[in-house]
PDB file of N, CA and C in Angstrom:
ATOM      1  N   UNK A   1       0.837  -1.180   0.000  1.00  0.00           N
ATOM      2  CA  UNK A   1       0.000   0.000   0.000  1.00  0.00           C
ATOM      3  C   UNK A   1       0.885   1.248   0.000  1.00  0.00           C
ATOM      4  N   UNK A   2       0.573   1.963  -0.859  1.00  0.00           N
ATOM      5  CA  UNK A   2       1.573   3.281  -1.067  1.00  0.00           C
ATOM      6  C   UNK A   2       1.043   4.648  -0.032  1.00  0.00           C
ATOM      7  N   UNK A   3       1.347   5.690   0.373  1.00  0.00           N
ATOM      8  CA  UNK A   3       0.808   6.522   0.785  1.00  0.00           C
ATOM      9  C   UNK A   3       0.738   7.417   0.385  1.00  0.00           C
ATOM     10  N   UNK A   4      -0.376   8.273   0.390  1.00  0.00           N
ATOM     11  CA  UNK A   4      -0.707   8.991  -0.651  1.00  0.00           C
ATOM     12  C   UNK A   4      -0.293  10.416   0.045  1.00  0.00           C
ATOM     13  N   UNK A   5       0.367  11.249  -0.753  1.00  0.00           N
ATOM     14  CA  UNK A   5       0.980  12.342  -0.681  1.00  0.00           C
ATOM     15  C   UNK A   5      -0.260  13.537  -1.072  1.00  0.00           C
ATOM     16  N   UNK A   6      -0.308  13.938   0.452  1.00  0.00           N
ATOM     17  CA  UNK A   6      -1.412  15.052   0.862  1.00  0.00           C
ATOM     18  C   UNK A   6      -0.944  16.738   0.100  1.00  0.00           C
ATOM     19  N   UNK A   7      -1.345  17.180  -0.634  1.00  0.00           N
ATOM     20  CA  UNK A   7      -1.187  18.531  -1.405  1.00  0.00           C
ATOM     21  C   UNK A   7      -1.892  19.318  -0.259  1.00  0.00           C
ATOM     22  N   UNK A   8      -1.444  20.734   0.268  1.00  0.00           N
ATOM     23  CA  UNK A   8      -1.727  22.059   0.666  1.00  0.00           C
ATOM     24  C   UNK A   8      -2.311  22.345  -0.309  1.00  0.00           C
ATOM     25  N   UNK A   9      -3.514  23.229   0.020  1.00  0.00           N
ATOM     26  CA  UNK A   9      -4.385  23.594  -0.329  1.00  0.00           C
ATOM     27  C   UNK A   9      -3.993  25.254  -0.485  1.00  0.00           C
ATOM     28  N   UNK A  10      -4.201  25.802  -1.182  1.00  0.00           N
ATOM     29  CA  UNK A  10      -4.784  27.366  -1.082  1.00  0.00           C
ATOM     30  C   UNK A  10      -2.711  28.109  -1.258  1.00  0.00           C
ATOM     31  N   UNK A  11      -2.908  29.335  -1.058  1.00  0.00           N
ATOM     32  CA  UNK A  11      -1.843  29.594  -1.753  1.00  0.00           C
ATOM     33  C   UNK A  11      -0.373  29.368  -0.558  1.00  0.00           C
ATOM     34  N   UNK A  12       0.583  29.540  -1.276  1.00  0.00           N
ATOM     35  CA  UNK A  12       2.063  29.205  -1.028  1.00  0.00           C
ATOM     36  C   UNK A  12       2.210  30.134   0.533  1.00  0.00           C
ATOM     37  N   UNK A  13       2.801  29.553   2.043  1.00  0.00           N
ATOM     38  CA  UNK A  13       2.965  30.350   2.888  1.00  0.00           C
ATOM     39  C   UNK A  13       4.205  31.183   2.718  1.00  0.00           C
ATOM     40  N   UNK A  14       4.157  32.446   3.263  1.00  0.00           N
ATOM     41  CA  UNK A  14       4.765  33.347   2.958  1.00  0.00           C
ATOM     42  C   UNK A  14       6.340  33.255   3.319  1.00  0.00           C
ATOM     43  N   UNK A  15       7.346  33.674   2.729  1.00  0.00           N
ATOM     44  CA  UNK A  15       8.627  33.204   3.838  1.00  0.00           C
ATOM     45  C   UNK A  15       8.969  34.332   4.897  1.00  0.00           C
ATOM     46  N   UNK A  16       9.190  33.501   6.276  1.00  0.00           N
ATOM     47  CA  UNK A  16       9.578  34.287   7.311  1.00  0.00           C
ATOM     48  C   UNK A  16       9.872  36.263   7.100  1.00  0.00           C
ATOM     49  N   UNK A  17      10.477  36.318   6.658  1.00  0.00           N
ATOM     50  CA  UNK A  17      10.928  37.439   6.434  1.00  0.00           C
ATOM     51  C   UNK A  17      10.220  38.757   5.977  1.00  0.00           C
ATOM     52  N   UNK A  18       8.946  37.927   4.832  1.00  0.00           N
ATOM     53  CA  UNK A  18       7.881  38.625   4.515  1.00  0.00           C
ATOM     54  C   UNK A  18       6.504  38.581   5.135  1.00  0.00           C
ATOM     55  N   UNK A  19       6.292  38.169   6.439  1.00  0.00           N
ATOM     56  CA  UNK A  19       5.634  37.663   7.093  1.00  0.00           C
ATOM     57  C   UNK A  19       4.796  39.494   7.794  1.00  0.00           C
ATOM     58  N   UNK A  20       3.777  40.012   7.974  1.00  0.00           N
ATOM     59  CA  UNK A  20       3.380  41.152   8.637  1.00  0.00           C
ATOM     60  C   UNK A  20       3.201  40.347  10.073  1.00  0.00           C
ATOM     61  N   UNK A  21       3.621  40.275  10.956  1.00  0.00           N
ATOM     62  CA  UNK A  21       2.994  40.001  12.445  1.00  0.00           C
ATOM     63  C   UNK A  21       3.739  40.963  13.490  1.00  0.00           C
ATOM     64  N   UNK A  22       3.754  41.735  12.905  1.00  0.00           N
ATOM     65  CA  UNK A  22       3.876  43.210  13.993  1.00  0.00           C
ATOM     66  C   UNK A  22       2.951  44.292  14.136  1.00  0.00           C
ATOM     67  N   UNK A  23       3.020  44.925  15.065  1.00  0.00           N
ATOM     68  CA  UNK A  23       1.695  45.684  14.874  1.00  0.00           C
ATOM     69  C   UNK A  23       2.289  47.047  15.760  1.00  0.00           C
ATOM     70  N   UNK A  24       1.903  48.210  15.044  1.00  0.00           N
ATOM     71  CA  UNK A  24       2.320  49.394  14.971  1.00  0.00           C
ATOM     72  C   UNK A  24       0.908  50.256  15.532  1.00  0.00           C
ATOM     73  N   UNK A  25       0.669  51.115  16.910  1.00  0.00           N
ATOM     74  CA  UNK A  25      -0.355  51.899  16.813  1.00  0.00           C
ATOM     75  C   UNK A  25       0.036  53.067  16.888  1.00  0.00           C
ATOM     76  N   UNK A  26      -0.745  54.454  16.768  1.00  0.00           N
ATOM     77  CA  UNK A  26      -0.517  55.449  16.893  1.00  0.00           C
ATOM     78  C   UNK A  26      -1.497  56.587  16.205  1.00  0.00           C
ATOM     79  N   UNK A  27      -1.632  57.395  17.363  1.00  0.00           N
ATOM     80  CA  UNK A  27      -3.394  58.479  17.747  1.00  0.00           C
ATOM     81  C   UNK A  27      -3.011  59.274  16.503  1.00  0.00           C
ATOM     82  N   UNK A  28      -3.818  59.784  16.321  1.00  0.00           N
ATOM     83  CA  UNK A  28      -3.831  60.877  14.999  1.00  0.00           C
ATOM     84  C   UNK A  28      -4.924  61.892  15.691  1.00  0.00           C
ATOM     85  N   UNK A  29      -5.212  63.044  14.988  1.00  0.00           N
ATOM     86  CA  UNK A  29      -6.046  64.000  15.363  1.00  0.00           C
ATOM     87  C   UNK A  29      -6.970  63.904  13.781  1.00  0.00           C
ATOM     88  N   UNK A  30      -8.237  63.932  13.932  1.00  0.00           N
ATOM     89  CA  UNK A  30      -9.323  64.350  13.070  1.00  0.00           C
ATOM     90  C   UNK A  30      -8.895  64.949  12.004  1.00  0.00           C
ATOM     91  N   UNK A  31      -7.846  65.811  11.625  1.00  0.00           N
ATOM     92  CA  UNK A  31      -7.391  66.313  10.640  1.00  0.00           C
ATOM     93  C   UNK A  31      -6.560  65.055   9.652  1.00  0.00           C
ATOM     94  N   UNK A  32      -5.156  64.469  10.799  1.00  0.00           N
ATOM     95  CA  UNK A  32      -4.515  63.720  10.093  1.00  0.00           C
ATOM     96  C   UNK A  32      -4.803  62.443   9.548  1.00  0.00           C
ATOM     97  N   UNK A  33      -6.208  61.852  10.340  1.00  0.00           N
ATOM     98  CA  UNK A  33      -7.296  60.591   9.619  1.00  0.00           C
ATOM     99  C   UNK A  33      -7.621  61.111   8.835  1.00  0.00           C
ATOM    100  N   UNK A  34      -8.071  62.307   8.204  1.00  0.00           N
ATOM    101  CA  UNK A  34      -8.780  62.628   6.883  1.00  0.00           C
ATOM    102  C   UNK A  34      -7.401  62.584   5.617  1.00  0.00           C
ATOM    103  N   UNK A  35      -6.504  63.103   6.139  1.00  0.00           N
ATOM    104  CA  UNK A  35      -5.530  63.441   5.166  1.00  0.00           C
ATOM    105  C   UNK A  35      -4.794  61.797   4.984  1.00  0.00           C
ATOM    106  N   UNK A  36      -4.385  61.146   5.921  1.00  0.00           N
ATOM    107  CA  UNK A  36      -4.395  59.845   5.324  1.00  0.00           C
ATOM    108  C   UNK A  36      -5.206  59.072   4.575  1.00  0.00           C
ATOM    109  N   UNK A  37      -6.429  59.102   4.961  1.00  0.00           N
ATOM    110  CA  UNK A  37      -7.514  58.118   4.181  1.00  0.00           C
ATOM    111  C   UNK A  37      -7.592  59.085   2.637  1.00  0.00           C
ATOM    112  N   UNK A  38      -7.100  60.060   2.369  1.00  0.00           N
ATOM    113  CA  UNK A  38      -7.406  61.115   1.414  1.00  0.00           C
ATOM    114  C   UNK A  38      -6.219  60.364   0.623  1.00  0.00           C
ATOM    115  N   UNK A  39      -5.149  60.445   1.215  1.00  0.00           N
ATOM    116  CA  UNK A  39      -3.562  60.112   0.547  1.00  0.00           C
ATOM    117  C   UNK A  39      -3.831  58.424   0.010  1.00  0.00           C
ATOM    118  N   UNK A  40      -4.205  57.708   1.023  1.00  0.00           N
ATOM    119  CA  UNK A  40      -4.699  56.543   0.232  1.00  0.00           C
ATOM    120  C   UNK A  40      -5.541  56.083  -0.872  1.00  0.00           C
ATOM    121  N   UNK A  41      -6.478  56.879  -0.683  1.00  0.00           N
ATOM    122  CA  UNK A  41      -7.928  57.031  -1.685  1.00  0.00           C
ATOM    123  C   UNK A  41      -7.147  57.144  -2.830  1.00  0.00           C
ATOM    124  N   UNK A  42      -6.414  58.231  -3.242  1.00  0.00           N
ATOM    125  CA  UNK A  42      -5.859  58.751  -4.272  1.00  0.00           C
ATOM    126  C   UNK A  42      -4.980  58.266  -4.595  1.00  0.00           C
ATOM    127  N   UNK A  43      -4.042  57.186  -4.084  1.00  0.00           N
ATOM    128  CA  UNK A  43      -2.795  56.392  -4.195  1.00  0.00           C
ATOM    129  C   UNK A  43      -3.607  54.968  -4.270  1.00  0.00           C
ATOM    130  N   UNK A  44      -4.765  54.783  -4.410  1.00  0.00           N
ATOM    131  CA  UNK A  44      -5.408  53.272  -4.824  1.00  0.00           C
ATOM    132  C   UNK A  44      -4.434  52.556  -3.455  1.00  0.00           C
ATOM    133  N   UNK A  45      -4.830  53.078  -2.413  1.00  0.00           N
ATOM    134  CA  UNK A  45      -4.414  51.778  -1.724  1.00  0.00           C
ATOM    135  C   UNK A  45      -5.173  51.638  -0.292  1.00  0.00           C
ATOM    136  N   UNK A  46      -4.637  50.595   0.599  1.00  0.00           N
ATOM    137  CA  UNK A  46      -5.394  51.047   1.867  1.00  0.00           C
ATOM    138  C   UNK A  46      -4.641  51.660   2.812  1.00  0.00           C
ATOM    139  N   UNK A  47      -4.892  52.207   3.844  1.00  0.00           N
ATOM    140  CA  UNK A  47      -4.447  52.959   4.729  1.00  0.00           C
ATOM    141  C   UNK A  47      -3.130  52.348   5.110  1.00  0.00           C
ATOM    142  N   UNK A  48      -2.963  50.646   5.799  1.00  0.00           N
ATOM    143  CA  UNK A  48      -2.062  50.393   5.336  1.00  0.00           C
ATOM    144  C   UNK A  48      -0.766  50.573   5.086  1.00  0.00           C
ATOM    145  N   UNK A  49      -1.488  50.245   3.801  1.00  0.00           N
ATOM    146  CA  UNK A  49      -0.532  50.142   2.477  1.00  0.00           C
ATOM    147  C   UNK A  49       0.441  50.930   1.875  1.00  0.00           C
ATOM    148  N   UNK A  50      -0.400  52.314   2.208  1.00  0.00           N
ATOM    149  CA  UNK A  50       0.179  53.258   2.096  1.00  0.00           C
ATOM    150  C   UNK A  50       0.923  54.059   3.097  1.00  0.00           C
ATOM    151  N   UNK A  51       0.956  54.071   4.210  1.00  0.00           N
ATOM    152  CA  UNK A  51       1.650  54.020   5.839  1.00  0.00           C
ATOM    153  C   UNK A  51       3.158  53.417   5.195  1.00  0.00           C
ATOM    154  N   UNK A  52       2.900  51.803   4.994  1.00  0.00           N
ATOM    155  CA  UNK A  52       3.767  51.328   4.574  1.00  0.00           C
ATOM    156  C   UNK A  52       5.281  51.352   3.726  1.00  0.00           C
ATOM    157  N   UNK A  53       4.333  52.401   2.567  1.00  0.00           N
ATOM    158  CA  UNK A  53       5.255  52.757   1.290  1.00  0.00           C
ATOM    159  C   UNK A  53       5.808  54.031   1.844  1.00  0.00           C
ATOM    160  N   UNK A  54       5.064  54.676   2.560  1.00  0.00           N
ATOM    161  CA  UNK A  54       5.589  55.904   3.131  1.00  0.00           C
ATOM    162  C   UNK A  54       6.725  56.116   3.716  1.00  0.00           C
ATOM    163  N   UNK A  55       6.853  54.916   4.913  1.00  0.00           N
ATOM    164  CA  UNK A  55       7.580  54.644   5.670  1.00  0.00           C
ATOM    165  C   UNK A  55       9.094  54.047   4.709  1.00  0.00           C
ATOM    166  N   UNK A  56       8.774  53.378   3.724  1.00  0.00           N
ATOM    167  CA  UNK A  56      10.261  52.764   2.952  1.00  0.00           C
ATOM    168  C   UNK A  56      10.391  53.585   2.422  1.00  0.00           C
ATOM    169  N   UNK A  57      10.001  54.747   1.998  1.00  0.00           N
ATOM    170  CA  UNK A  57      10.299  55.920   0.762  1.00  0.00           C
ATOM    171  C   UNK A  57      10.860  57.491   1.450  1.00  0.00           C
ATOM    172  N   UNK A  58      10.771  57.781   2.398  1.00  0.00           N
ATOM    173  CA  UNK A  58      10.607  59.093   3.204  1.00  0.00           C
ATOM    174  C   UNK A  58      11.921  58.844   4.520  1.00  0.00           C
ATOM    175  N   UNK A  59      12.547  59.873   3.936  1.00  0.00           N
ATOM    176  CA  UNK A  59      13.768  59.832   4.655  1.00  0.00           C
ATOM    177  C   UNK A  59      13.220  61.209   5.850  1.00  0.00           C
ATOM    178  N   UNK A  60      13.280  60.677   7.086  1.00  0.00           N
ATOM    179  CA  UNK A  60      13.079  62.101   7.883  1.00  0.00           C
ATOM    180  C   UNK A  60      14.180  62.592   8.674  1.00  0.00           C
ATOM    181  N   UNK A  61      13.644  63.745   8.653  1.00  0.00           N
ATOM    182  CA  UNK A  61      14.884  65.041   9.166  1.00  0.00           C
ATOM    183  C   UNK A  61      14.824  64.738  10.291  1.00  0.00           C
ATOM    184  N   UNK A  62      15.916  64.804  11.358  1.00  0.00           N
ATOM    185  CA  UNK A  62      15.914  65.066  12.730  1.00  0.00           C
ATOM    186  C   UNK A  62      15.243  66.215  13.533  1.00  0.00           C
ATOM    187  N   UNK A  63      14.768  66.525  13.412  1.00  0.00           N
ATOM    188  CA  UNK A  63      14.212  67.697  15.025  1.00  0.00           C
ATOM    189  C   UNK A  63      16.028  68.423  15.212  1.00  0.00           C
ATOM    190  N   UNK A  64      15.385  70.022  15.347  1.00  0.00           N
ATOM    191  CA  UNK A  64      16.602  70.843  15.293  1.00  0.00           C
ATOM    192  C   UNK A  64      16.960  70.677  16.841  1.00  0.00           C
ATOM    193  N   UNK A  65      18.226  70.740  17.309  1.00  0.00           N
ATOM    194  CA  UNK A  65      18.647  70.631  18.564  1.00  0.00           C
ATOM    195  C   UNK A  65      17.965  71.662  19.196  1.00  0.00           C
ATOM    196  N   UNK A  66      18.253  71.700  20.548  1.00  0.00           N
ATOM    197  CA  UNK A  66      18.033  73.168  21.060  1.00  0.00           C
ATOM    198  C   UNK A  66      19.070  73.933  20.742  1.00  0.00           C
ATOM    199  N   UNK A  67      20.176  74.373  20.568  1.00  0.00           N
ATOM    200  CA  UNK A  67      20.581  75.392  20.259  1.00  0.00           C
ATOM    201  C   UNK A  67      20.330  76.000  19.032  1.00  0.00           C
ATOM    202  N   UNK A  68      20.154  74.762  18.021  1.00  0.00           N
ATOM    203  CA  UNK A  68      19.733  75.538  16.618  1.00  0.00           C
ATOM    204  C   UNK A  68      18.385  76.077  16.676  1.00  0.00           C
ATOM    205  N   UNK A  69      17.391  75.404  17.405  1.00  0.00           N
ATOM    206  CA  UNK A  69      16.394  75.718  17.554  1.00  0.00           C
ATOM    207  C   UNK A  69      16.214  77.734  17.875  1.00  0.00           C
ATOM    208  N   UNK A  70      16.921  77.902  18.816  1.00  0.00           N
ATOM    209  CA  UNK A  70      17.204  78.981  19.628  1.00  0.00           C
ATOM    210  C   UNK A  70      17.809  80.265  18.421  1.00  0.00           C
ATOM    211  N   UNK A  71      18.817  79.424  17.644  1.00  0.00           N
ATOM    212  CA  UNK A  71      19.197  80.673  16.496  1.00  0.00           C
ATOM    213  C   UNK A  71      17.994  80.535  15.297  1.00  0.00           C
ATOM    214  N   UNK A  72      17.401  79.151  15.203  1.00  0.00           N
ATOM    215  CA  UNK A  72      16.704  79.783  14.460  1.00  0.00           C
ATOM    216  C   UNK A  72      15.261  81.132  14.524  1.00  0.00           C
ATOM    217  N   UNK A  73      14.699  80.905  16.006  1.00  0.00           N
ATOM    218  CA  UNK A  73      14.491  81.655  16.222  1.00  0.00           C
ATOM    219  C   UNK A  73      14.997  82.987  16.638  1.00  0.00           C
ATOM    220  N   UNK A  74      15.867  83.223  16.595  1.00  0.00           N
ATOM    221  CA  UNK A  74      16.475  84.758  16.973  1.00  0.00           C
ATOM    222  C   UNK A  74      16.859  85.166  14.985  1.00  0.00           C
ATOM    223  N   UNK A  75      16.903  84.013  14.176  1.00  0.00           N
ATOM    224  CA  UNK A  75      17.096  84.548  12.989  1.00  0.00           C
ATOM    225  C   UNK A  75      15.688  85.311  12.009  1.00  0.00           C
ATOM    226  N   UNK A  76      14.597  84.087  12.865  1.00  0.00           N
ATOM    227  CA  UNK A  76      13.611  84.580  12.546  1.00  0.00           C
ATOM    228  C   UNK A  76      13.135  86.386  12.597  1.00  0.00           C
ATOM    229  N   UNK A  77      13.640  86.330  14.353  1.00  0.00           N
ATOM    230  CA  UNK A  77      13.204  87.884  14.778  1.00  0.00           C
ATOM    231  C   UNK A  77      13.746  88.650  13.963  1.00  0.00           C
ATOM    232  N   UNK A  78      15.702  88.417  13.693  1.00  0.00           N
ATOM    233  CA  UNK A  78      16.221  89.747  13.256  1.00  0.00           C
ATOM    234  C   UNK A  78      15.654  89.512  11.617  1.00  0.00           C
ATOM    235  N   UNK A  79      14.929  88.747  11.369  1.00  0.00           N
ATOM    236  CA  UNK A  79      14.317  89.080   9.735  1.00  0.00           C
ATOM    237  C   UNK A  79      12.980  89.841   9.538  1.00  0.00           C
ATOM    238  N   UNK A  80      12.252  89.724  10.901  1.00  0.00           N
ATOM    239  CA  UNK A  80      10.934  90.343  11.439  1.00  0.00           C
ATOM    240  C   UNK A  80      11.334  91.993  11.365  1.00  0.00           C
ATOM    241  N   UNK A  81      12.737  92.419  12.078  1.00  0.00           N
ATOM    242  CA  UNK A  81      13.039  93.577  12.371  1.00  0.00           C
ATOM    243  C   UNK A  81      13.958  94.507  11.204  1.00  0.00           C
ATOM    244  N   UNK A  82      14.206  93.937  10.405  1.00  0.00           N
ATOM    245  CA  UNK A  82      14.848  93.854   8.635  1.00  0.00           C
ATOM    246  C   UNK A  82      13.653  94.198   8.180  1.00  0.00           C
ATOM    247  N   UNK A  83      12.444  93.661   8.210  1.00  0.00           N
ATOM    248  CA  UNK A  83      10.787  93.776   7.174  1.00  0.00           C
ATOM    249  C   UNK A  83      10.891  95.059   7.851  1.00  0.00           C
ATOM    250  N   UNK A  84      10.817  95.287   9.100  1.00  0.00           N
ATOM    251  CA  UNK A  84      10.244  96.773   9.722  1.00  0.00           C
ATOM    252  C   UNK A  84      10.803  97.746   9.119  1.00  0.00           C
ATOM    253  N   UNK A  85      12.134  97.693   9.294  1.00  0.00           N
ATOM    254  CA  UNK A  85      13.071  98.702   8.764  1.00  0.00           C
ATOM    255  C   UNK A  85      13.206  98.889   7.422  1.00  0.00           C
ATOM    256  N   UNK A  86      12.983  98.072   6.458  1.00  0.00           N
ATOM    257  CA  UNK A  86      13.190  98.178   4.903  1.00  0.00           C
ATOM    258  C   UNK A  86      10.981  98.739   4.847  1.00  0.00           C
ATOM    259  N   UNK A  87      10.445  98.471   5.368  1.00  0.00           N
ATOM    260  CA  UNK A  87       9.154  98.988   5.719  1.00  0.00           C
ATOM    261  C   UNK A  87       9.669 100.912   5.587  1.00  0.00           C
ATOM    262  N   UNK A  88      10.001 101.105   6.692  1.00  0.00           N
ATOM    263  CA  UNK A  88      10.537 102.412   7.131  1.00  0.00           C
ATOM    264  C   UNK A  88      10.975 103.064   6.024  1.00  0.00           C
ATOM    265  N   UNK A  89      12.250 102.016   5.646  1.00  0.00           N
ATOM    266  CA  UNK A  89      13.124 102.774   4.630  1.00  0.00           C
ATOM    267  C   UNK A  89      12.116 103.138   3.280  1.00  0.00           C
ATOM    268  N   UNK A  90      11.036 102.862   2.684  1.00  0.00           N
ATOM    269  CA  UNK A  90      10.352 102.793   1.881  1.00  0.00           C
ATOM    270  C   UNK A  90       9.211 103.893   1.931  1.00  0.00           C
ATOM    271  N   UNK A  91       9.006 104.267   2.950  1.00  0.00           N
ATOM    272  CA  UNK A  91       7.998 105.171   3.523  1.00  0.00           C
ATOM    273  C   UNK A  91       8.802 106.818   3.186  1.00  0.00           C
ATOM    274  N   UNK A  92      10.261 106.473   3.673  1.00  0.00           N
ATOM    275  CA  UNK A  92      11.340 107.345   3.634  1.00  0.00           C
ATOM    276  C   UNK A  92      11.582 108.160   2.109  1.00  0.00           C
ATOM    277  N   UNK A  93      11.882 106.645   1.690  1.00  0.00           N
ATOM    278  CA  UNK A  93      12.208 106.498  -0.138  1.00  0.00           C
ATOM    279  C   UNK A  93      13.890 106.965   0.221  1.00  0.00           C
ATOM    280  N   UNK A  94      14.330 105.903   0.946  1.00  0.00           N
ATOM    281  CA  UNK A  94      15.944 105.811   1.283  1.00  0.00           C
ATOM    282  C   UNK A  94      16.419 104.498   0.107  1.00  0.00           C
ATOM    283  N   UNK A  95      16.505 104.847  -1.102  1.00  0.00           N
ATOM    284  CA  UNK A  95      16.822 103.589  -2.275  1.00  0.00           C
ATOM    285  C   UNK A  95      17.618 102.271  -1.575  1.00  0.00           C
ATOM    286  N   UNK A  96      18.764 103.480  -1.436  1.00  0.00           N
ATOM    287  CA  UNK A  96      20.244 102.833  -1.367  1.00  0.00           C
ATOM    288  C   UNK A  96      20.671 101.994  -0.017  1.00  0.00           C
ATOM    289  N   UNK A  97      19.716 102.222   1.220  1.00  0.00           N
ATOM    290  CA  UNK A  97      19.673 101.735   2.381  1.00  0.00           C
ATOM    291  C   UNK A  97      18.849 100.223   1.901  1.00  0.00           C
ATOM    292  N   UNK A  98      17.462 100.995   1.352  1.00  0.00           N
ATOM    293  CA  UNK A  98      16.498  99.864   0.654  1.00  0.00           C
ATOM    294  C   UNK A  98      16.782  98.671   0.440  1.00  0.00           C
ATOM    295  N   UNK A  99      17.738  98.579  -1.211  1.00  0.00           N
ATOM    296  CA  UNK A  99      18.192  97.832  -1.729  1.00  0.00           C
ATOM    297  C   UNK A  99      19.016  96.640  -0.585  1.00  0.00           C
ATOM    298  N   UNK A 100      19.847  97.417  -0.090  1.00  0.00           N
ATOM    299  CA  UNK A 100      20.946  96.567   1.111  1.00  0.00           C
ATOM    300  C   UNK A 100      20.487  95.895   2.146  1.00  0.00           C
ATOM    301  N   UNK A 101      18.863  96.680   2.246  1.00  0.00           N
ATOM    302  CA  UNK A 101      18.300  95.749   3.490  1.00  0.00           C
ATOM    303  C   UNK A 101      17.574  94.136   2.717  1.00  0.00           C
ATOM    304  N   UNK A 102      17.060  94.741   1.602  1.00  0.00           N
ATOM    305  CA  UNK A 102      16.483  93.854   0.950  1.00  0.00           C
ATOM    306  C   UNK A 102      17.333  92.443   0.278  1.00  0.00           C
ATOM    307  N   UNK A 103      18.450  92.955   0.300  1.00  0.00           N
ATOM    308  CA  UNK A 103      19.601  91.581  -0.324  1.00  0.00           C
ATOM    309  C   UNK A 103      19.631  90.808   0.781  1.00  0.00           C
ATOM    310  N   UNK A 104      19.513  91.715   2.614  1.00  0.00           N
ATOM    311  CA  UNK A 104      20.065  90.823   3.295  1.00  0.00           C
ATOM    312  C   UNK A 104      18.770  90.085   3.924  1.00  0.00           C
ATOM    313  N   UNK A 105      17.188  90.566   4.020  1.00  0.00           N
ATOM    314  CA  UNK A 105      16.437  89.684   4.207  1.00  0.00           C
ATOM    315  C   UNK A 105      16.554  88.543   3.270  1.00  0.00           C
ATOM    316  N   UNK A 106      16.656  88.556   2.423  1.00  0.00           N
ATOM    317  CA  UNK A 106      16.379  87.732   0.793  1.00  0.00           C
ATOM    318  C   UNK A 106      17.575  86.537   1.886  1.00  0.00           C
ATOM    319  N   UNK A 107      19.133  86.805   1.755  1.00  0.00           N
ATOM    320  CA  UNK A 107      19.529  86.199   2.304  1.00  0.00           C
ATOM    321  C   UNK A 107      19.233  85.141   3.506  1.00  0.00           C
ATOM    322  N   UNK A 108      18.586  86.342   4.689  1.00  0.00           N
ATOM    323  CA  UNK A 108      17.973  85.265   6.104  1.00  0.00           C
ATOM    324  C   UNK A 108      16.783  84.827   5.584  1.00  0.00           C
ATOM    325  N   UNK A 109      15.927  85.062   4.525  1.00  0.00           N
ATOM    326  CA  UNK A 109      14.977  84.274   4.116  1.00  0.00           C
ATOM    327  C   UNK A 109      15.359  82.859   3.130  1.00  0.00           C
ATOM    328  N   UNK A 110      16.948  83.016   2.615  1.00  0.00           N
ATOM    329  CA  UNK A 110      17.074  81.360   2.208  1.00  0.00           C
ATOM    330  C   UNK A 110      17.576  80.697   3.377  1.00  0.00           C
ATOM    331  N   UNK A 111      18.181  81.238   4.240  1.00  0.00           N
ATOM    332  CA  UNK A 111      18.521  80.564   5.456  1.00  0.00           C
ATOM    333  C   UNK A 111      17.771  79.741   5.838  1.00  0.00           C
ATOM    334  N   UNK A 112      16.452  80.433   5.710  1.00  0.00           N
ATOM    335  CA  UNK A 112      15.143  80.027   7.178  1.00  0.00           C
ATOM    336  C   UNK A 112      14.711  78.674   5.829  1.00  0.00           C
ATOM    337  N   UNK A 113      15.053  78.893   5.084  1.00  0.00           N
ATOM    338  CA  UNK A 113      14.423  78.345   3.943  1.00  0.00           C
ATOM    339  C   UNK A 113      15.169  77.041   4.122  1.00  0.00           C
ATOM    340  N   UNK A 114      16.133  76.984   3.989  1.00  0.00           N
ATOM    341  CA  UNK A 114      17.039  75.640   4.052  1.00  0.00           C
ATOM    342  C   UNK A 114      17.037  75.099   5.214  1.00  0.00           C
ATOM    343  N   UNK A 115      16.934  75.899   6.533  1.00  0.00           N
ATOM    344  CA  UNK A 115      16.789  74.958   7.979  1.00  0.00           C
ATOM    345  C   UNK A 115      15.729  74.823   7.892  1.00  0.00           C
ATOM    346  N   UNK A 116      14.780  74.533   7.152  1.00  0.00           N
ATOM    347  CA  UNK A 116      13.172  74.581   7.202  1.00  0.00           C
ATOM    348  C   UNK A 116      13.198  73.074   6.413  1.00  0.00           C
ATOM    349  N   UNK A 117      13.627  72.892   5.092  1.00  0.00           N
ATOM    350  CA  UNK A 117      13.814  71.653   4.405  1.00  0.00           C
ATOM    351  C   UNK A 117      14.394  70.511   4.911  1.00  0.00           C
ATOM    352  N   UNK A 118      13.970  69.131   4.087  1.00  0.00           N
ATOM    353  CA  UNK A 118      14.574  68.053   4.688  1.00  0.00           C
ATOM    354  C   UNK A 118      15.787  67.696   4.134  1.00  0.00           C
ATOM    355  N   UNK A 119      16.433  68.638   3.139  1.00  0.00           N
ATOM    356  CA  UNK A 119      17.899  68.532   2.470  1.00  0.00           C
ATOM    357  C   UNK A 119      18.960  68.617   3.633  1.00  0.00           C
ATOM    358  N   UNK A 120      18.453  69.326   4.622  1.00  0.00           N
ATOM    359  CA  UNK A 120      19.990  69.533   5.752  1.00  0.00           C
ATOM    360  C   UNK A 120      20.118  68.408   6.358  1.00  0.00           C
TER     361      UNK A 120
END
């Protein structure tokens, strides 16, 4: 009598490695459930799925230390107090002050611009 060699049924189990049995939670606010289920909707996928791809694709920036934190805000102000004064200077009709204030906001405005991006 031979024995008869039992076939699995249904599809191939997955190998170890590709296996999901972890589980990830984390609260969102009413805004950021809409904008995910929105990002999925539109990316044909499920919530998920798309969490997922997010996570292998999206390189994130660190959080500025506190000290950078600290200049970036004090860079912020002295660009707040640059608008005032090139404000002033304009009211004045001081060109030549004008111009010089205006190169150097332009300047602390790529600053703020680049510590603001995820390139640094």
């Amino acid at each position: 009598m031979e024995k008869e060699v039992l076939q699995h049924k249904g599809r191939p189990r997955k190998k170890p490695v590709r296996l999901r049995n972890r589980h990830a939670c984390t609260y969102l606010t009413p805004t950021e459930k809409l904008l995910l289920e929105a990002k999925a909707r539109e990316a044909g996928m499920s919530e998920s799925e798309w969490l997922r791809a997010a996570i292998r694709q999206r390189e994130v920036a660190a959080r500025l230390k506190p000290r950078e934190a600290t200049f970036v805000r004090h860079l912020t102000t002295l660009s707040n107090h640059v608008d005032q004064i090139l404000s002033y200077l304009q009211e004045q009709r001081v060109t030549a002050l004008e111009q010089a204030g205006q190169r150097a906001k332009e300047e602390m405005d790529q600053l703020l611009l680049y510590l603001d991006c995820d390139a640094r």
